[in-house]
Protein backbone atom coordinates (compact mmCIF):
# COMPACT_ATOMS: atom_id res chain seq x y z
CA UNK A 1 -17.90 -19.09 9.18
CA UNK A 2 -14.82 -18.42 7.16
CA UNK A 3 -12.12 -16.25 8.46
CA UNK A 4 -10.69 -13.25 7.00
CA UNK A 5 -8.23 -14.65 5.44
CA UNK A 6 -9.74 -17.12 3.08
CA UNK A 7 -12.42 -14.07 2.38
CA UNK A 8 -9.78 -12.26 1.25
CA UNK A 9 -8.12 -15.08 -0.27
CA UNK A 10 -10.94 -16.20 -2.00
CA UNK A 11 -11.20 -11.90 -3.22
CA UNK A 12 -7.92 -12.34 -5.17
CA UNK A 13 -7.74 -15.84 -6.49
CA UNK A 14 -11.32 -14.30 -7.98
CA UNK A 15 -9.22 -11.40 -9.60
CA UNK A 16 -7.68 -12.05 -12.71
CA UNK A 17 -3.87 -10.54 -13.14
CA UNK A 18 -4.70 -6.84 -14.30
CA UNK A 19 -7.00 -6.28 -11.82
CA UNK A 20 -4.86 -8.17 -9.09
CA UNK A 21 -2.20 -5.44 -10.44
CA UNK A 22 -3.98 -2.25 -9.86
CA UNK A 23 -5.64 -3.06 -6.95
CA UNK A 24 -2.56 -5.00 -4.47
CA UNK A 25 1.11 -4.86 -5.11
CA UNK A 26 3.60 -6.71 -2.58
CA UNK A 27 5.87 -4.64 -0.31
CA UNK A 28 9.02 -5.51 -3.18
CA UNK A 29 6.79 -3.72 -5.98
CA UNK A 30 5.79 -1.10 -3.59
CA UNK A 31 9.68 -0.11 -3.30
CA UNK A 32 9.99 0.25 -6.71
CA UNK A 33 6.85 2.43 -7.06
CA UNK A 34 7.48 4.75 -4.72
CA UNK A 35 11.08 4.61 -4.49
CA UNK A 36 11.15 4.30 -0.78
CA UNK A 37 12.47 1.07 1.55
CA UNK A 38 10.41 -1.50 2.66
CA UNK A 39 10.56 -1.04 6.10
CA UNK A 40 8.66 2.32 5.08
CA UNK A 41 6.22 0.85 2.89
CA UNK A 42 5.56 -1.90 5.29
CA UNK A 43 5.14 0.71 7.82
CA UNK A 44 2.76 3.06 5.73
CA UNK A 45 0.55 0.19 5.04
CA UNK A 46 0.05 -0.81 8.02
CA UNK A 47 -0.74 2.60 8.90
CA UNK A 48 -3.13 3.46 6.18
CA UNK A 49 -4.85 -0.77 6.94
CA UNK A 50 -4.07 -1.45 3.72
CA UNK A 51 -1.97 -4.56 4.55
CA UNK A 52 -3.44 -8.25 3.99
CA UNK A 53 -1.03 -11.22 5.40
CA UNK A 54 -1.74 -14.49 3.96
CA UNK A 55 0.21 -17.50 5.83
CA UNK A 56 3.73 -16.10 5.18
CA UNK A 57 2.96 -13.67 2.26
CA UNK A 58 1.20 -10.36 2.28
CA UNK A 59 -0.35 -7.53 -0.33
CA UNK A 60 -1.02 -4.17 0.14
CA UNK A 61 -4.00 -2.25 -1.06
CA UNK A 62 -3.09 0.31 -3.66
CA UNK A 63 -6.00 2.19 -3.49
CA UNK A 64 -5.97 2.72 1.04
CA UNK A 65 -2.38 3.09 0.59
CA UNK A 66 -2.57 6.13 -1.67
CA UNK A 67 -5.38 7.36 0.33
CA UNK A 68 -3.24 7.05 3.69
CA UNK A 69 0.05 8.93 1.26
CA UNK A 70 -1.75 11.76 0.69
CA UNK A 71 -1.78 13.17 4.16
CA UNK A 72 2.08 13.29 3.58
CA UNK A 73 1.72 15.55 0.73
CA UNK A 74 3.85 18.71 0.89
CA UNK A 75 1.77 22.14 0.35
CA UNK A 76 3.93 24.29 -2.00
CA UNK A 77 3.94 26.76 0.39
CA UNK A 78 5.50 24.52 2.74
CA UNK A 79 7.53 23.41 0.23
CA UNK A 80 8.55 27.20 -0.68
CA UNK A 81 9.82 27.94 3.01
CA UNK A 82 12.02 25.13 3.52
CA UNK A 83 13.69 26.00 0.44
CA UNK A 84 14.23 29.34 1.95
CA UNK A 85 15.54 28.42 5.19
């Protein structure tokens, strides 16, 4: 039985590099894209279960980490009264 880690493994070596792109980015790209630290993306992706750890390096999945973002999504209502306060 193989263990999660060479599934997943085996998942990305099987990707080729634009589809590797849109579906993981490491937590370094994930700073840039959403212009937050990487303490917080780390954070958020573990949240959301989005992050894979392979030996020493790890990828986060784009797609569960939007998913898990969009519960943090301001209402512009909300939005309205905080600029009111």
């Amino acid at each position: 039985m193989r263990s999660i880690n060479g599934l997943l493994r085996e998942k990305i070596l099987a990707l080729d590099s634009s589809q590797l792109r849109s579906e993981f980015f490491r937590p370094d790209e994930g700073m840039k894209i959403y212009h937050i630290g990487r303490g917080v993306v780390m954070d958020l992706a573990e949240e959301a279960g989005a992050l894979y750890k392979i030996n020493r390096s790890c990828v986060i999945s784009k797609r569960l980490f939007d998913e898990n973002l969009e519960k943090y999504k301001v209402k512009r209502e909300e939005a309205t009264n905080e600029g009111s306060k």
